[in-house]
PDB file of N, CA and C in Angstrom:
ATOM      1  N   UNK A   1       0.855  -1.177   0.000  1.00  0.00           N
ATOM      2  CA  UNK A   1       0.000   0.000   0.000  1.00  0.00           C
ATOM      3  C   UNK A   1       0.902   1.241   0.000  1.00  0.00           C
ATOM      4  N   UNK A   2       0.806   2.204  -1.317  1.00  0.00           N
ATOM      5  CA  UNK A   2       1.242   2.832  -1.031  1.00  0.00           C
ATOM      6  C   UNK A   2       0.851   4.492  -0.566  1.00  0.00           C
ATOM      7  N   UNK A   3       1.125   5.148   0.420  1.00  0.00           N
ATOM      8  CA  UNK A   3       0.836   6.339   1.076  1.00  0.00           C
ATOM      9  C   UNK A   3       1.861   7.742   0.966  1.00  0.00           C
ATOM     10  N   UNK A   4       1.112   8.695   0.323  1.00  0.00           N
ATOM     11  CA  UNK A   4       1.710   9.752   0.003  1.00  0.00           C
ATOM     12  C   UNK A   4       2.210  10.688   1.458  1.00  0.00           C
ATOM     13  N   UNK A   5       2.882  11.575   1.013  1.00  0.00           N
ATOM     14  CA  UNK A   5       3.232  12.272   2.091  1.00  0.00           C
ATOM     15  C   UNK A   5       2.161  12.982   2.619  1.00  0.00           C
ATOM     16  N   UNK A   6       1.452  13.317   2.092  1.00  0.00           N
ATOM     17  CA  UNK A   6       0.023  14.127   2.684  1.00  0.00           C
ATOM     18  C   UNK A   6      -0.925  12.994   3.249  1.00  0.00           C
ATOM     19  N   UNK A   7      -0.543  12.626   2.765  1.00  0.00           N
ATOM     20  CA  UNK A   7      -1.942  11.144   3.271  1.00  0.00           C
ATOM     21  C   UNK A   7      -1.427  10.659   4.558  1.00  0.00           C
ATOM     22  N   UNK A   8       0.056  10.820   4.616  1.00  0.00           N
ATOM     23  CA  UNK A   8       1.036  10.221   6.178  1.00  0.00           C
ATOM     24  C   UNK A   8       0.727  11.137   7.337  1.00  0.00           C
ATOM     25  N   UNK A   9       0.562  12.125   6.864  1.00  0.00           N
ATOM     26  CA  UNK A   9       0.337  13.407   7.902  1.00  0.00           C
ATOM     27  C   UNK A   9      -1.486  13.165   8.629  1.00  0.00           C
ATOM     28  N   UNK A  10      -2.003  12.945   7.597  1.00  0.00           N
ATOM     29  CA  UNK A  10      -3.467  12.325   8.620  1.00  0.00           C
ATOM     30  C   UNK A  10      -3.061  10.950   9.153  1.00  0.00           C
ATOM     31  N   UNK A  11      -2.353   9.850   8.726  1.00  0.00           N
ATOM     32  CA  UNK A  11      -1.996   8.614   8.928  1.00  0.00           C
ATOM     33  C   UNK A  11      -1.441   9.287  10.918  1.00  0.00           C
ATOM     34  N   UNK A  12      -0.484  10.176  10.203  1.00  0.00           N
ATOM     35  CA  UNK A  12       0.162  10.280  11.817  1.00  0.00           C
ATOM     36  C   UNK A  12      -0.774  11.109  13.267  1.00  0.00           C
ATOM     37  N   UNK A  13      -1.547  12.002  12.761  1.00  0.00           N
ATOM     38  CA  UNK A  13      -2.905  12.242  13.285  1.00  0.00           C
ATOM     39  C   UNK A  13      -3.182  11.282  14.071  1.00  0.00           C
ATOM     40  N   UNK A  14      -3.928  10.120  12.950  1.00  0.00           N
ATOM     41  CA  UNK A  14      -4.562   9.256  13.453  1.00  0.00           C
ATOM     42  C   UNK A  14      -4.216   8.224  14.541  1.00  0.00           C
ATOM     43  N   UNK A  15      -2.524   7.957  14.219  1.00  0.00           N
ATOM     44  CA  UNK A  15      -1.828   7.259  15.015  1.00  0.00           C
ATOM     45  C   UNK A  15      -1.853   7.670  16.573  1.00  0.00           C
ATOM     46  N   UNK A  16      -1.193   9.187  16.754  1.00  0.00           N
ATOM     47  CA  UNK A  16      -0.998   9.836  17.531  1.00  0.00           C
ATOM     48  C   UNK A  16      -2.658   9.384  18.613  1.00  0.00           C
ATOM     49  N   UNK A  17      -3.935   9.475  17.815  1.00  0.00           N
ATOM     50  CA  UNK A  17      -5.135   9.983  18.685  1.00  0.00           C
ATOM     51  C   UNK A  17      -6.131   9.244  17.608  1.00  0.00           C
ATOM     52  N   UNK A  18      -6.658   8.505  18.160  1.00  0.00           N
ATOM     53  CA  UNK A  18      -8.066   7.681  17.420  1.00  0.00           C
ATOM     54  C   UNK A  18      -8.898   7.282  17.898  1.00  0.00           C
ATOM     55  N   UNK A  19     -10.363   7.052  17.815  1.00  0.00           N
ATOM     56  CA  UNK A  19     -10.831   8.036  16.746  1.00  0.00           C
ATOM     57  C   UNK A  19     -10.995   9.109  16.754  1.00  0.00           C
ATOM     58  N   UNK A  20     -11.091   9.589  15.397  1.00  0.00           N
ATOM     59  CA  UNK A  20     -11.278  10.915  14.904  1.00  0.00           C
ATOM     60  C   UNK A  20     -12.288  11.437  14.206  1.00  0.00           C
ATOM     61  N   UNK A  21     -12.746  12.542  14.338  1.00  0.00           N
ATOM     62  CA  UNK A  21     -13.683  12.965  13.423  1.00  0.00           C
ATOM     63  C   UNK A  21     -13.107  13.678  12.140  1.00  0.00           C
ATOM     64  N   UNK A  22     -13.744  14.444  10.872  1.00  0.00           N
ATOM     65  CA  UNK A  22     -12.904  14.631  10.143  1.00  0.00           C
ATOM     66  C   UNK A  22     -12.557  16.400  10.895  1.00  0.00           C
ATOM     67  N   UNK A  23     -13.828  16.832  11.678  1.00  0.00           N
ATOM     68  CA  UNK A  23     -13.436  17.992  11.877  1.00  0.00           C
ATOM     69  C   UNK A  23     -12.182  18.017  12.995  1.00  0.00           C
ATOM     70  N   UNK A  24     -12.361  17.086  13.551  1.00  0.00           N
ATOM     71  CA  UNK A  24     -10.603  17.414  14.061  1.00  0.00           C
ATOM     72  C   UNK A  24      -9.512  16.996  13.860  1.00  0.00           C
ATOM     73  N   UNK A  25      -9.812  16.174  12.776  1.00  0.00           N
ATOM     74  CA  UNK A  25      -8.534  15.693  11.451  1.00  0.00           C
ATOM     75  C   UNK A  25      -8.374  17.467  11.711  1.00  0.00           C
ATOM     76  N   UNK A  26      -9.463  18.025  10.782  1.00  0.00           N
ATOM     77  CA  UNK A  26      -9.041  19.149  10.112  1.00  0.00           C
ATOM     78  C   UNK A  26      -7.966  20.461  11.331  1.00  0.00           C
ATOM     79  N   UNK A  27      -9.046  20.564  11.999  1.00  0.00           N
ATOM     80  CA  UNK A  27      -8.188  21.092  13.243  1.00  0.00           C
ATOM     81  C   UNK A  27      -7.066  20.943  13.766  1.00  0.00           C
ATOM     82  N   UNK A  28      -6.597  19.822  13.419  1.00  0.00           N
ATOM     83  CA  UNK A  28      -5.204  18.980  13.808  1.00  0.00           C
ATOM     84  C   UNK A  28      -4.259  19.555  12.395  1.00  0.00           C
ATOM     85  N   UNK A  29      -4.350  19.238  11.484  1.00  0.00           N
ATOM     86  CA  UNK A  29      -3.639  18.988  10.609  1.00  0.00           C
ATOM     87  C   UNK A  29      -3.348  19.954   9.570  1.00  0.00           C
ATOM     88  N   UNK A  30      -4.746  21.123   9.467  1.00  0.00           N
ATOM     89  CA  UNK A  30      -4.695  21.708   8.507  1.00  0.00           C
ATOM     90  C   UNK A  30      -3.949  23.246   8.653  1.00  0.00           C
ATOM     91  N   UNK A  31      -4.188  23.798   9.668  1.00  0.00           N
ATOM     92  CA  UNK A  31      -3.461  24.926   9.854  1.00  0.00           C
ATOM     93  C   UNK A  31      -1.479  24.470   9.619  1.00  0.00           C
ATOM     94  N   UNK A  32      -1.708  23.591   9.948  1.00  0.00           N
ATOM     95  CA  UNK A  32      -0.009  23.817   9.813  1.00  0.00           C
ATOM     96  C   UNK A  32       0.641  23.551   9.060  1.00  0.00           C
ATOM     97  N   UNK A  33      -0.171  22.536   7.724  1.00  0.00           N
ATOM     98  CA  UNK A  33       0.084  22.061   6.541  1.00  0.00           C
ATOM     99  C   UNK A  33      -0.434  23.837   5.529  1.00  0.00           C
ATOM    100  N   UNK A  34      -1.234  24.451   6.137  1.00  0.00           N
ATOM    101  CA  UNK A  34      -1.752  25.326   5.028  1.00  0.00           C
ATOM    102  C   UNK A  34      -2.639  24.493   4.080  1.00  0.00           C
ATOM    103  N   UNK A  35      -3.466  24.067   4.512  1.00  0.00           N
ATOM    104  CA  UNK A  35      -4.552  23.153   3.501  1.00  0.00           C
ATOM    105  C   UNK A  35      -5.832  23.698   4.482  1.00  0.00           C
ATOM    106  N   UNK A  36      -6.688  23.884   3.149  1.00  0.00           N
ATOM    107  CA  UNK A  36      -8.235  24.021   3.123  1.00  0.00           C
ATOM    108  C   UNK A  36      -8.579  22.872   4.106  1.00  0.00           C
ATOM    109  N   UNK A  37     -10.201  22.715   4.750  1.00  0.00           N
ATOM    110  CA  UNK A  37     -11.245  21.639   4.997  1.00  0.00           C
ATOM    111  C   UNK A  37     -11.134  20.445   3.811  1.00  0.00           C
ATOM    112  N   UNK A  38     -11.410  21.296   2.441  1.00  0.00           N
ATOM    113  CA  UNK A  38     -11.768  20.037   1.189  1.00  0.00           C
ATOM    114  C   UNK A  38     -10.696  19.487   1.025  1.00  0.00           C
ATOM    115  N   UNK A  39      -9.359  20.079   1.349  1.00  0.00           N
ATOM    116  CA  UNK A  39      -8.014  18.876   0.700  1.00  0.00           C
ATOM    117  C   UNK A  39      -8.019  17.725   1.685  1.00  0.00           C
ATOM    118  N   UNK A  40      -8.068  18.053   3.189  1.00  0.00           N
ATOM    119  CA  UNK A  40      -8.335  17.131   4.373  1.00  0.00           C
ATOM    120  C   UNK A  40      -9.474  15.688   4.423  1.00  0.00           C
ATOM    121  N   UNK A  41     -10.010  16.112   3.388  1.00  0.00           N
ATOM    122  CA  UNK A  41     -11.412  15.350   3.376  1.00  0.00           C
ATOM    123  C   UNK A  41     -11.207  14.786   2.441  1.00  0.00           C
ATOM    124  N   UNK A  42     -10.117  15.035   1.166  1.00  0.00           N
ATOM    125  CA  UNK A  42      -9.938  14.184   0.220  1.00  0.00           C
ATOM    126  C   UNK A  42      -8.925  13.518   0.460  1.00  0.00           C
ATOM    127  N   UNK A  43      -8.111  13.848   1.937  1.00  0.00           N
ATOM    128  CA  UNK A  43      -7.113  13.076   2.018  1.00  0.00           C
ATOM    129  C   UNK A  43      -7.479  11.858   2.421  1.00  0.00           C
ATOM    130  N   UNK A  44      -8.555  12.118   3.514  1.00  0.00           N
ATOM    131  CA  UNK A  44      -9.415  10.800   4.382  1.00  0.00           C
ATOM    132  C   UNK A  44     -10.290  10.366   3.005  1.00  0.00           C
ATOM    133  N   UNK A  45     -10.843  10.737   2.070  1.00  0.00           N
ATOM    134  CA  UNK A  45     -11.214   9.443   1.305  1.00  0.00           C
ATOM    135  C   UNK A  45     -10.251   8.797   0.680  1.00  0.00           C
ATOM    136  N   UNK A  46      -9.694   9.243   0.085  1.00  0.00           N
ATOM    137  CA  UNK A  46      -8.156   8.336  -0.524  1.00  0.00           C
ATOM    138  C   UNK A  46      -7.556   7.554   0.871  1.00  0.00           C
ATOM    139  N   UNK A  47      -7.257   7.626   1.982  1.00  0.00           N
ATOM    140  CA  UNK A  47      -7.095   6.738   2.898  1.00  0.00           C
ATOM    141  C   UNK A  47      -8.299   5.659   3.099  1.00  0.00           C
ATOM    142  N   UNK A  48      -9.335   5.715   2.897  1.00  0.00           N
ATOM    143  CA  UNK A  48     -10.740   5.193   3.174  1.00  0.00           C
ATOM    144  C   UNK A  48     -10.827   3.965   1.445  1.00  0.00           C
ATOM    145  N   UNK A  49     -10.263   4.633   0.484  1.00  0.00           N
ATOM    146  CA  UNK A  49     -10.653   3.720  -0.762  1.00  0.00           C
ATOM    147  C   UNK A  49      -9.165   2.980  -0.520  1.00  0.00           C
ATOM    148  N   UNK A  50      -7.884   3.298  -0.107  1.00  0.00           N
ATOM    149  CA  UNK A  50      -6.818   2.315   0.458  1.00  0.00           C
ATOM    150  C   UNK A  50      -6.996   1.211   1.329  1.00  0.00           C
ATOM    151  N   UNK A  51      -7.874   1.710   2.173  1.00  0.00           N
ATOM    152  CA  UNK A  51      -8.361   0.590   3.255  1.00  0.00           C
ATOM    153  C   UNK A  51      -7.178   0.581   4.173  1.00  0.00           C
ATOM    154  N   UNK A  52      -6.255   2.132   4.454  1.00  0.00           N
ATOM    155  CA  UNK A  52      -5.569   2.448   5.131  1.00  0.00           C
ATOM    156  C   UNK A  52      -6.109   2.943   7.062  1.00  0.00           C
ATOM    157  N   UNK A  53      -7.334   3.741   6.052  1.00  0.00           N
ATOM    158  CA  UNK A  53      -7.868   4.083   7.583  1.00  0.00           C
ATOM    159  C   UNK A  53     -10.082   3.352   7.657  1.00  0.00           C
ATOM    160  N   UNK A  54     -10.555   3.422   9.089  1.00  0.00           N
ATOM    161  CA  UNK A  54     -11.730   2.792   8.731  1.00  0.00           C
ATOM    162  C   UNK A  54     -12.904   3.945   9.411  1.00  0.00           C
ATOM    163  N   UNK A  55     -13.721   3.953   8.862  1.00  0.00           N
ATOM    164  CA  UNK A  55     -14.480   4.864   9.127  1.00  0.00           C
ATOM    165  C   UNK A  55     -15.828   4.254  10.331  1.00  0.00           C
ATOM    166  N   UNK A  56     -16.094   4.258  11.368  1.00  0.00           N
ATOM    167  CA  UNK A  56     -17.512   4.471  11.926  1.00  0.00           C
ATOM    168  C   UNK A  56     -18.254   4.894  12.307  1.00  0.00           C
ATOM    169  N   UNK A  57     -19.534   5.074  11.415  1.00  0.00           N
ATOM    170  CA  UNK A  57     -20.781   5.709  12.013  1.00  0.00           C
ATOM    171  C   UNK A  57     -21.203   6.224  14.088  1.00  0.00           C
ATOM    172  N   UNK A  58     -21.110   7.265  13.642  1.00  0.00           N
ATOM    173  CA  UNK A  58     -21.545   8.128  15.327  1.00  0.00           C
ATOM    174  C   UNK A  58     -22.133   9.185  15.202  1.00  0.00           C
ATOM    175  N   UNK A  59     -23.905   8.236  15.191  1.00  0.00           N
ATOM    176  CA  UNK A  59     -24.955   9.570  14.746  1.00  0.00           C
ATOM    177  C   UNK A  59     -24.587   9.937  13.135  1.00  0.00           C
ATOM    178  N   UNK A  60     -24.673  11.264  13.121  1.00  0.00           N
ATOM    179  CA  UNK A  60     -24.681  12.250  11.731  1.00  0.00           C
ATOM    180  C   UNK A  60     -22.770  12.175  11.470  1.00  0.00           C
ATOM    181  N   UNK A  61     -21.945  11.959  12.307  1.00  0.00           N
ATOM    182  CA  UNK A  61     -20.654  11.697  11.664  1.00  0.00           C
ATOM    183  C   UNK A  61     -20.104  10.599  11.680  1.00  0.00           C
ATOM    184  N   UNK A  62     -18.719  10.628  11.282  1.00  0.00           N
ATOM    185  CA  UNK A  62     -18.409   9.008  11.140  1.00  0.00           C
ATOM    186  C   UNK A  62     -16.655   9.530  11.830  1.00  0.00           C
ATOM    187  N   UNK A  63     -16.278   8.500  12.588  1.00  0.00           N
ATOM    188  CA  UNK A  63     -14.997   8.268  13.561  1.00  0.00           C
ATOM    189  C   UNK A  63     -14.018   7.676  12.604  1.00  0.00           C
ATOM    190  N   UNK A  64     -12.952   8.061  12.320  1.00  0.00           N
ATOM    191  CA  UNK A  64     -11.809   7.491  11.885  1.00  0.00           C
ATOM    192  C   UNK A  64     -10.467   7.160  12.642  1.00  0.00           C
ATOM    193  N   UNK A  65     -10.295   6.152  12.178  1.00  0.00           N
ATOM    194  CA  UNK A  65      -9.332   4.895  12.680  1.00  0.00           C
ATOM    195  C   UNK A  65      -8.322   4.329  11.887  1.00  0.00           C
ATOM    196  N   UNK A  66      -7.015   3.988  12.315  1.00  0.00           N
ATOM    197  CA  UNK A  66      -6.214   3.914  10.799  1.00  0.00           C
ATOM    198  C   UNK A  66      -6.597   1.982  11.411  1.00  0.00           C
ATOM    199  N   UNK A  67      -6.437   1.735  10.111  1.00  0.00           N
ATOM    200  CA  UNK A  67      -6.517   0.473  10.063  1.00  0.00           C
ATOM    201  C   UNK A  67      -4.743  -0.017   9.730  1.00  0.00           C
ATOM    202  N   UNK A  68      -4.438   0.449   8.968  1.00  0.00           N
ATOM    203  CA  UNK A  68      -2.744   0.528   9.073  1.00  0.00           C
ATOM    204  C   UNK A  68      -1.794   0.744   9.846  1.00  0.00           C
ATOM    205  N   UNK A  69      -1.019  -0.147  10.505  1.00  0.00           N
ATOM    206  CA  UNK A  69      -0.776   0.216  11.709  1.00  0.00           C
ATOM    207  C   UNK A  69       0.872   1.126  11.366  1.00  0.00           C
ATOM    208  N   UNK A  70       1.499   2.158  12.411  1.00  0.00           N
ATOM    209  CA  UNK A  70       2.400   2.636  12.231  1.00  0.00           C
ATOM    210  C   UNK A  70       3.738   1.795  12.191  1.00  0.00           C
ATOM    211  N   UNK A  71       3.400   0.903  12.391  1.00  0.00           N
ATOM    212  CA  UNK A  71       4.994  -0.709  12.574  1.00  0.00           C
ATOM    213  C   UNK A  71       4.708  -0.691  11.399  1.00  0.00           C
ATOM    214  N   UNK A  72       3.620  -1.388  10.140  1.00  0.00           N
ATOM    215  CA  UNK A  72       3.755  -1.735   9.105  1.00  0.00           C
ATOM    216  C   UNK A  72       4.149  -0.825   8.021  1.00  0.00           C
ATOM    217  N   UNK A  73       3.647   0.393   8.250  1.00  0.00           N
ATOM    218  CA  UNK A  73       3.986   1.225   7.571  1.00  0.00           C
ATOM    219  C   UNK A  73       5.447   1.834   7.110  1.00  0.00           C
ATOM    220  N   UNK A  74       6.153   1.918   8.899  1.00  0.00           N
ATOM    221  CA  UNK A  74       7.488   1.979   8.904  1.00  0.00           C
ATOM    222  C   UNK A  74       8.233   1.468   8.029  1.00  0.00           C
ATOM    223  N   UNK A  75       7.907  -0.253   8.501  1.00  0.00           N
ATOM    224  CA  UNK A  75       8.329  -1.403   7.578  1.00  0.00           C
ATOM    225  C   UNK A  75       8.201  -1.282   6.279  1.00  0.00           C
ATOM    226  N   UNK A  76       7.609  -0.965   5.244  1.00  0.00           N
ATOM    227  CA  UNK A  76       7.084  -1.061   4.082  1.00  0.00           C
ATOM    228  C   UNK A  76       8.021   0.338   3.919  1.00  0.00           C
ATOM    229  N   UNK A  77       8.159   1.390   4.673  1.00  0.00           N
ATOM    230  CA  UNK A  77       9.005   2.478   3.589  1.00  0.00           C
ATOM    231  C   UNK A  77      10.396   2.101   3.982  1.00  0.00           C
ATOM    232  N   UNK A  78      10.951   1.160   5.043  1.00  0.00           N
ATOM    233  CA  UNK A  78      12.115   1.879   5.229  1.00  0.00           C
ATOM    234  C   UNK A  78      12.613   0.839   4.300  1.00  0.00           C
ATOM    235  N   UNK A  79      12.096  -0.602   3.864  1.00  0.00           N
ATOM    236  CA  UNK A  79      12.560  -1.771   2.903  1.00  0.00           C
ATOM    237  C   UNK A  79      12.237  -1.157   1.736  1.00  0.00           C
ATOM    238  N   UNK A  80      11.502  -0.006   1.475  1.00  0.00           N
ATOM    239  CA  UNK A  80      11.955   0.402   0.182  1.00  0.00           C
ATOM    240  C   UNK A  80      12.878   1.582   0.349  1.00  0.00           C
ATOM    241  N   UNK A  81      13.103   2.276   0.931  1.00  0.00           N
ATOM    242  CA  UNK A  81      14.308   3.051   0.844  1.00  0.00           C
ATOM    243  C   UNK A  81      15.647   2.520   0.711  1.00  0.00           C
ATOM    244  N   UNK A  82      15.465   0.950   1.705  1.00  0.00           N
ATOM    245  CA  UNK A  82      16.907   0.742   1.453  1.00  0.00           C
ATOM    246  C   UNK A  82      17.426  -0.032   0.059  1.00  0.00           C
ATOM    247  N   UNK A  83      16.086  -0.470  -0.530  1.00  0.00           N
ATOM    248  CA  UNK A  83      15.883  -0.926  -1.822  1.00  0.00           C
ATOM    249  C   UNK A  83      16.499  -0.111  -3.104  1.00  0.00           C
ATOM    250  N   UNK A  84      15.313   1.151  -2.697  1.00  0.00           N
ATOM    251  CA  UNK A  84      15.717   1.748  -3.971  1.00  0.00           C
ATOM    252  C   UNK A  84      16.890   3.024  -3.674  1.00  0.00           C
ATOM    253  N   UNK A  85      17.624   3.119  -2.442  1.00  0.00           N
ATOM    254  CA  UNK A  85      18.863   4.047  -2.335  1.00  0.00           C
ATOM    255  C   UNK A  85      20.140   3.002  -2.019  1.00  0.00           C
ATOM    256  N   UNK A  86      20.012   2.105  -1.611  1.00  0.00           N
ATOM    257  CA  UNK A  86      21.179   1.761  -1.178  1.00  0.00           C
ATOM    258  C   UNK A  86      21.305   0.170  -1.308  1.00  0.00           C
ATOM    259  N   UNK A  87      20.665  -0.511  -2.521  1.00  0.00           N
ATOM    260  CA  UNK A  87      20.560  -1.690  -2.923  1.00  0.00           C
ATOM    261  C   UNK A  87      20.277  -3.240  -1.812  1.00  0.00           C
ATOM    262  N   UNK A  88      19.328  -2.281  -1.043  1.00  0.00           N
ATOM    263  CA  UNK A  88      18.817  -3.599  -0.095  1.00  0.00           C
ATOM    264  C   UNK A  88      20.343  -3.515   1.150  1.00  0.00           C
ATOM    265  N   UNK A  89      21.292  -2.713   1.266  1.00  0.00           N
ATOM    266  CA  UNK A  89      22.360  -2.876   1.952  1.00  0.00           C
ATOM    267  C   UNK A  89      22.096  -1.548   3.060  1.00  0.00           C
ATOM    268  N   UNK A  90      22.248  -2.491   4.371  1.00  0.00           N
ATOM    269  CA  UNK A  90      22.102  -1.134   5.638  1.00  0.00           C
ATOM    270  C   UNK A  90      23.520  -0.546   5.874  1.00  0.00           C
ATOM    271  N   UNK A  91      24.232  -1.555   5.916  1.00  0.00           N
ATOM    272  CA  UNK A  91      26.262  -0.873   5.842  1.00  0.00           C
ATOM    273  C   UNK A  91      25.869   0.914   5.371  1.00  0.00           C
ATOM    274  N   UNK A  92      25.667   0.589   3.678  1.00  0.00           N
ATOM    275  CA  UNK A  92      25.901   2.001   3.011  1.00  0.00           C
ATOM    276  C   UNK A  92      24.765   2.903   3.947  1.00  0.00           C
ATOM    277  N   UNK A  93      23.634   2.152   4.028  1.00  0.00           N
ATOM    278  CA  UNK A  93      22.867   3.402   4.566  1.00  0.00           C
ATOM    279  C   UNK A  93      23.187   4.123   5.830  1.00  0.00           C
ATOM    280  N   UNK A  94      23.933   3.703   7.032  1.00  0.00           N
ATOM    281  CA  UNK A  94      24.494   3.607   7.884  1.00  0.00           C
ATOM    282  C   UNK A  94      25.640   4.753   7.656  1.00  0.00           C
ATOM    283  N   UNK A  95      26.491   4.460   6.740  1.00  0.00           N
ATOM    284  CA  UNK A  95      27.864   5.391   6.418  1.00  0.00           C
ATOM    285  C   UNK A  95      26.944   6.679   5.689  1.00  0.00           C
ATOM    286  N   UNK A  96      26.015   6.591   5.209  1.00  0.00           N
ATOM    287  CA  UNK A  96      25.574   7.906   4.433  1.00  0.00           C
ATOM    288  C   UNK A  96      25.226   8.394   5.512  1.00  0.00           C
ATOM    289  N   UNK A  97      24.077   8.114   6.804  1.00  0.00           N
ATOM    290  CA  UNK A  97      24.123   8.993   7.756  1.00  0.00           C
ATOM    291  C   UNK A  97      25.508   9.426   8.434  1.00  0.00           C
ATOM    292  N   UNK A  98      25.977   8.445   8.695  1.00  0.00           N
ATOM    293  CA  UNK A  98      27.330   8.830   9.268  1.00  0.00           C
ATOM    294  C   UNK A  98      28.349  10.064   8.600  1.00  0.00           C
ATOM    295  N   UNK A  99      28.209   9.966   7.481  1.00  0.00           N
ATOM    296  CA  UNK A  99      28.523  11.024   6.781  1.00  0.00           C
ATOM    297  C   UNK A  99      28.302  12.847   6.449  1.00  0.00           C
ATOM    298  N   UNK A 100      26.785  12.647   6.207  1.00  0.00           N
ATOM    299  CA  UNK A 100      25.869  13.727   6.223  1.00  0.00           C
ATOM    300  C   UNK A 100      25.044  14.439   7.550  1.00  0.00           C
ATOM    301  N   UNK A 101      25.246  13.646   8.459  1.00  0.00           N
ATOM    302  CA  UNK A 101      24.601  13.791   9.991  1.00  0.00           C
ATOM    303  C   UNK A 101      25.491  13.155  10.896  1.00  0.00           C
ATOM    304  N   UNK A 102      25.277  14.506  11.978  1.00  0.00           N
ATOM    305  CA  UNK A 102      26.695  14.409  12.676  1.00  0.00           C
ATOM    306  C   UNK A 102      25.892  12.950  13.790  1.00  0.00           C
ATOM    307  N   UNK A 103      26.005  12.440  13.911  1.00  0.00           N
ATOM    308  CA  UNK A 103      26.120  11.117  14.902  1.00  0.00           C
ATOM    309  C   UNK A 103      26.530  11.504  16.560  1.00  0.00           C
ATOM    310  N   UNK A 104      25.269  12.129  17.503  1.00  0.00           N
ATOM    311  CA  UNK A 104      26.054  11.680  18.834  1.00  0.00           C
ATOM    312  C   UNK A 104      26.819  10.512  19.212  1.00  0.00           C
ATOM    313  N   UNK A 105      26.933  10.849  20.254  1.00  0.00           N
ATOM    314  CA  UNK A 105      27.692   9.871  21.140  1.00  0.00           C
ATOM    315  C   UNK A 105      26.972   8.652  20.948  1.00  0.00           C
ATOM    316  N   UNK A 106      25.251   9.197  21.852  1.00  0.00           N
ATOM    317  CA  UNK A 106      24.354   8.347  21.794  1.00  0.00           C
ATOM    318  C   UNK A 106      23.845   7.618  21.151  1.00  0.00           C
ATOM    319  N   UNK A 107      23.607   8.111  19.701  1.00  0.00           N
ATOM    320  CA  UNK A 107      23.657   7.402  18.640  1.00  0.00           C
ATOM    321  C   UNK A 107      25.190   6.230  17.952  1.00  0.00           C
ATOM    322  N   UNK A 108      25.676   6.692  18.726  1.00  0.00           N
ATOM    323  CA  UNK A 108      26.895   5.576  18.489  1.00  0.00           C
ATOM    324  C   UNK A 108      27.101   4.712  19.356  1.00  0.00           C
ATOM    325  N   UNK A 109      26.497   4.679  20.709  1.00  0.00           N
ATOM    326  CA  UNK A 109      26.711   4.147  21.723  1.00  0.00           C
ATOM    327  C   UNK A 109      25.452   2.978  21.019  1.00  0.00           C
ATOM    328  N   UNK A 110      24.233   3.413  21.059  1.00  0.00           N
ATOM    329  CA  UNK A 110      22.732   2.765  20.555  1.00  0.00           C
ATOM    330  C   UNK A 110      23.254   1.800  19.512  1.00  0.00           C
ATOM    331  N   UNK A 111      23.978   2.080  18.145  1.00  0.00           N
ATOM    332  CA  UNK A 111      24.467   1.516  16.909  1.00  0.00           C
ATOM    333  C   UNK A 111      25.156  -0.170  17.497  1.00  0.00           C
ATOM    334  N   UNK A 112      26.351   0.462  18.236  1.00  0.00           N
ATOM    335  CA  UNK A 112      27.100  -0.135  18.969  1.00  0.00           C
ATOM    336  C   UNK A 112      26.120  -1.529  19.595  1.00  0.00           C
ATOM    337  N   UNK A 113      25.314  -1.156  20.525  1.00  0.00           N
ATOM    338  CA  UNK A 113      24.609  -2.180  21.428  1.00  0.00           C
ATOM    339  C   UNK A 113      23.843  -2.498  20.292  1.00  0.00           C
ATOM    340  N   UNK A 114      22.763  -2.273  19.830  1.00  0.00           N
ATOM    341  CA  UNK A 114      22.024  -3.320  18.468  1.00  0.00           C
ATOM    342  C   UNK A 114      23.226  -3.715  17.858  1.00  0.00           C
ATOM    343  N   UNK A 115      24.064  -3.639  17.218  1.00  0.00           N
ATOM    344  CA  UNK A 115      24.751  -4.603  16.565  1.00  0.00           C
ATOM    345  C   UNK A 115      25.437  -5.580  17.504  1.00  0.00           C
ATOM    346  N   UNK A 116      26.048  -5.745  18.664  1.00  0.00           N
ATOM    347  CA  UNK A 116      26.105  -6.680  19.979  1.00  0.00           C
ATOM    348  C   UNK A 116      25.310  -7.542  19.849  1.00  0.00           C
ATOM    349  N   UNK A 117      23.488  -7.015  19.810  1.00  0.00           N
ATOM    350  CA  UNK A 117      22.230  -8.061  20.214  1.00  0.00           C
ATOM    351  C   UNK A 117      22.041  -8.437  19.109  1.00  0.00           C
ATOM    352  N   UNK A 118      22.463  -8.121  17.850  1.00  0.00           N
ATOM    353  CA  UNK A 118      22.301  -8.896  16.870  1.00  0.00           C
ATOM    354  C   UNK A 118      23.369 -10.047  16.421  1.00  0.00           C
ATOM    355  N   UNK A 119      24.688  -9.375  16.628  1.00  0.00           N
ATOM    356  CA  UNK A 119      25.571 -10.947  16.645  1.00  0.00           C
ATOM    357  C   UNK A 119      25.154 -11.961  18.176  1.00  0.00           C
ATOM    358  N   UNK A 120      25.096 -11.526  18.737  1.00  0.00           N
ATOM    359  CA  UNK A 120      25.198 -12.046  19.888  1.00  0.00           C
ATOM    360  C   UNK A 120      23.545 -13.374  19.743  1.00  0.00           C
ATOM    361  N   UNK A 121      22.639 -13.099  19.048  1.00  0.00           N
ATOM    362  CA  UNK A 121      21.285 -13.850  18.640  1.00  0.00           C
ATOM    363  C   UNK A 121      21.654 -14.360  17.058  1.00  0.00           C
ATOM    364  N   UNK A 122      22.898 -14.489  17.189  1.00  0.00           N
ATOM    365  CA  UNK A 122      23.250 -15.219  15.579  1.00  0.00           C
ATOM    366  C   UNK A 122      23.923 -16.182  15.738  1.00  0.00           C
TER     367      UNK A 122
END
């Protein structure tokens, strides 16, 4: 499934706080994107014909819910990023941050221990 960057921004909405109505999708999301009511509402139907997010009836409105969860989603972009930038290889992706972004401590300390728990479960 794939989800545009505008469509991620209600996705993360939704994540953050569910359910939702669309008027506080809109309230949430739209002032800070600079988007109208109608772009918000076409974002939630294009999530709704994905079968990304689910809609239920409450009274005269309807509650939205992502049906997509934020783990899968993760999953699905970061195996294509490393797909289509760095040929399925985390090494390079790893040295490109390392390169372009300065790396705390912490972040080297963190690197350090996951790669430990990963030889160490091999």
């Amino acid at each position: 499934m794939q989800i545009s960057t505008a469509e991620s921004t209600i996705m993360q909405a939704l994540w953050q706080r569910s359910p939702q109505t669309a008027e506080e999708l809109i309230r949430s999301v739209a002032p800070a994107q600079g988007w109208h009511e109608s772009t918000v509402k076409t974002l939630i139907t294009r999530l709704l014909h994905k079968q990304a997010i689910v809609a239920e009836k409450d009274g005269r409105r309807s509650l939205y819910s992502p049906r997509l969860t934020r783990d899968a989603w993760v999953a699905v972009q970061s195996e294509s990023l490393l797909d289509r930038a760095f040929g399925g290889r985390i090494a390079p992706l790893v040295a490109h941050f390392a390169e372009h972004r300065k790396l705390t401590r912490k972040d080297l300390a963190d690197l350090k221990k996951l790669i430990a728990e990963i030889d160490d479960a091999t």
